[in-house]
C-alpha atoms as a PDB file:
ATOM      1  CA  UNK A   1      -8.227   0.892  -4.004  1.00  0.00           C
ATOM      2  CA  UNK A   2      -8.160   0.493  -7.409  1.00  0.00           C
ATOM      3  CA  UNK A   3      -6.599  -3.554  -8.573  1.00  0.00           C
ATOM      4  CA  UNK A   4      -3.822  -2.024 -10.842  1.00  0.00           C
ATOM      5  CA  UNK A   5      -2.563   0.682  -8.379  1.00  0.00           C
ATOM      6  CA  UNK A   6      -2.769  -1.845  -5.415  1.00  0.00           C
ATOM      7  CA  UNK A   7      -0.528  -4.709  -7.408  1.00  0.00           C
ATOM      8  CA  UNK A   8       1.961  -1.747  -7.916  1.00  0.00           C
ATOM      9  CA  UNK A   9       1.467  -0.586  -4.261  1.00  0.00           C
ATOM     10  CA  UNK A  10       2.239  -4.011  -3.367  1.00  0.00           C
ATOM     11  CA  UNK A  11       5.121  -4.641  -5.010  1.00  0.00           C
ATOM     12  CA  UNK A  12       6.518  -1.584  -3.737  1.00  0.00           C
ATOM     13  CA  UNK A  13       5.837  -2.376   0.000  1.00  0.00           C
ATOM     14  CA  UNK A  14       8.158  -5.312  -0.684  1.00  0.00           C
ATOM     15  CA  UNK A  15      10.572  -3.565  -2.980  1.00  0.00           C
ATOM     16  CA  UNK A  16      11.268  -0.572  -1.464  1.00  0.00           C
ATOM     17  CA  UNK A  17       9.867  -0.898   2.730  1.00  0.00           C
ATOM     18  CA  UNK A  18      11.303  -4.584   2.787  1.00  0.00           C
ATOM     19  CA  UNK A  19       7.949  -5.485   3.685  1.00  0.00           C
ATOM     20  CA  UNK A  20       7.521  -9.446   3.585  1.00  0.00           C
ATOM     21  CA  UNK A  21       5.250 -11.171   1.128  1.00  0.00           C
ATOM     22  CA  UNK A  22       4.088 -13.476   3.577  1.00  0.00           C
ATOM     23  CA  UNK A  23       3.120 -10.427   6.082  1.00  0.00           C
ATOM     24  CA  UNK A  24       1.406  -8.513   3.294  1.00  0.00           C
ATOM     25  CA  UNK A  25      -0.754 -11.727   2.806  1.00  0.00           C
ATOM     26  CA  UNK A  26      -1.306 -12.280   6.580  1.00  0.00           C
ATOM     27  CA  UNK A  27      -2.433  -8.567   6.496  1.00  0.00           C
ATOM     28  CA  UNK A  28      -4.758  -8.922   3.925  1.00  0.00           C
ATOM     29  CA  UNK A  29      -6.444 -11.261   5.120  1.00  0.00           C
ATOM     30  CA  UNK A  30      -7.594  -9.838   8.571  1.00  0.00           C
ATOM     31  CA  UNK A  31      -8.468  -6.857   6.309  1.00  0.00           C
ATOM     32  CA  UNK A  32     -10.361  -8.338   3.696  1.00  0.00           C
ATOM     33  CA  UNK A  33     -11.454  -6.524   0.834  1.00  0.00           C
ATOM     34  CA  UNK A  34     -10.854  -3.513   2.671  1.00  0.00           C
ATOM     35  CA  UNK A  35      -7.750  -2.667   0.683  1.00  0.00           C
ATOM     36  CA  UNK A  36      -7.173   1.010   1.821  1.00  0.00           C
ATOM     37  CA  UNK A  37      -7.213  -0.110   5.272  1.00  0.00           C
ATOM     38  CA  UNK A  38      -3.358  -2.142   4.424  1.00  0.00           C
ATOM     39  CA  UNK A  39      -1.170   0.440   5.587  1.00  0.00           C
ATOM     40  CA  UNK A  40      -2.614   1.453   8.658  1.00  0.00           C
ATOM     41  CA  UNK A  41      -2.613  -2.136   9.132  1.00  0.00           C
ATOM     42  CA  UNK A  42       0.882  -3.061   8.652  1.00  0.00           C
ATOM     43  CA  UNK A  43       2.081   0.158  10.890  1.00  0.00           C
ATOM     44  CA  UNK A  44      -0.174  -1.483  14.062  1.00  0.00           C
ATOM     45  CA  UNK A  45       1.435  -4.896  13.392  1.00  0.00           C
ATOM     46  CA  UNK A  46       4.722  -3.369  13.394  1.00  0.00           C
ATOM     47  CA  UNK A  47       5.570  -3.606   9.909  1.00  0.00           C
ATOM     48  CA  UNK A  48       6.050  -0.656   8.833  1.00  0.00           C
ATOM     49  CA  UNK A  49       7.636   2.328  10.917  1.00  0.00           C
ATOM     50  CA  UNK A  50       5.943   5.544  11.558  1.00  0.00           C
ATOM     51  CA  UNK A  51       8.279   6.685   8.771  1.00  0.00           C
ATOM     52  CA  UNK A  52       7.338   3.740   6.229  1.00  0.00           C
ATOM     53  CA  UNK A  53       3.662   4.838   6.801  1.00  0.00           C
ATOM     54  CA  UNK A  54       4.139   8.197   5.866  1.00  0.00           C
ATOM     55  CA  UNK A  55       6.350   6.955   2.680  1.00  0.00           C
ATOM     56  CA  UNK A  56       3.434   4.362   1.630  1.00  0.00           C
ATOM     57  CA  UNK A  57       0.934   7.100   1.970  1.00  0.00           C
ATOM     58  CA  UNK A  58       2.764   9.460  -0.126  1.00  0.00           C
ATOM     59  CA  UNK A  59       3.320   6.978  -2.655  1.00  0.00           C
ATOM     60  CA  UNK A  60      -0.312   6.083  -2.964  1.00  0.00           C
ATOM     61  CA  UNK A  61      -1.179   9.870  -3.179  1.00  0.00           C
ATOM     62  CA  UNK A  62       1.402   9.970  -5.843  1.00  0.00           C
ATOM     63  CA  UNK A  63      -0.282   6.685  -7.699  1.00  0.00           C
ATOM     64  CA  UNK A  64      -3.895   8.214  -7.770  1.00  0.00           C
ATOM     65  CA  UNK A  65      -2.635  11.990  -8.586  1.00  0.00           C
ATOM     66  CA  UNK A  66      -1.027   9.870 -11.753  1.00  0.00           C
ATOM     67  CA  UNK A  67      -4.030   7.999 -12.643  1.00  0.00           C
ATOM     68  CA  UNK A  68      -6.461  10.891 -12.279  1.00  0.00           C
ATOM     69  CA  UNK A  69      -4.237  13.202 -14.879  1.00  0.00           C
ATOM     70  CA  UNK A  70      -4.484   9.936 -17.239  1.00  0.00           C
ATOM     71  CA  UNK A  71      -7.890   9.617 -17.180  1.00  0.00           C
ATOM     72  CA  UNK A  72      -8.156  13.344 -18.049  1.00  0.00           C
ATOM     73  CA  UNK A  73      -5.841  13.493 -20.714  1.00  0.00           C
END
C-alpha cells in the first residue's frame, strides 16, 4: 500500500468507521509491513463490521483509481 494513501486510509478508519487509534496500532503490529492485509484484519478482530469492510475497501479502490489518473495526467 502505497505510504501517502495508507496515512489517508488511516485517518479515515478513525474519522469516518470510529475505528480507535490504539486498535489500528495493535493491528498493525500483528500485521507488520503487510499493510494491505489491515482491513481484513480489523473485520476478524471485530473492528470493523461486515459493512465497514466493504466501505474501507471501496474507499481504497477509490484512493488508487485517484492516484492512477494522476500519475497519467
Amino acid at each position: 500500500m502505497n505510504s501517502d494513501i495508507y496515512s489517508q486510509f488511516l485517518q479515515y478508519l478513525q474519522d469516518e468507521l470510529v475505528v480507535p487509534q490504539a486498535a489500528l496500532e495493535r493491528v498493525a503490529k500483528f500485521i507488520k509491513q503487510d499493510f494491505h492485509l489491515l482491513p481484513i484484519a480489523l473485520w476478524q478482530y471485530e473492528l470493523l463490521t461486515l459493512r465497514q469492510l466493504e466501505q474501507a475497501y471501496d474507499w481504497l479502490a477509490i484512493a488508487y483509481k485517484e492516484k492512477e489518473t494522476r500519475e497519467v495526467s
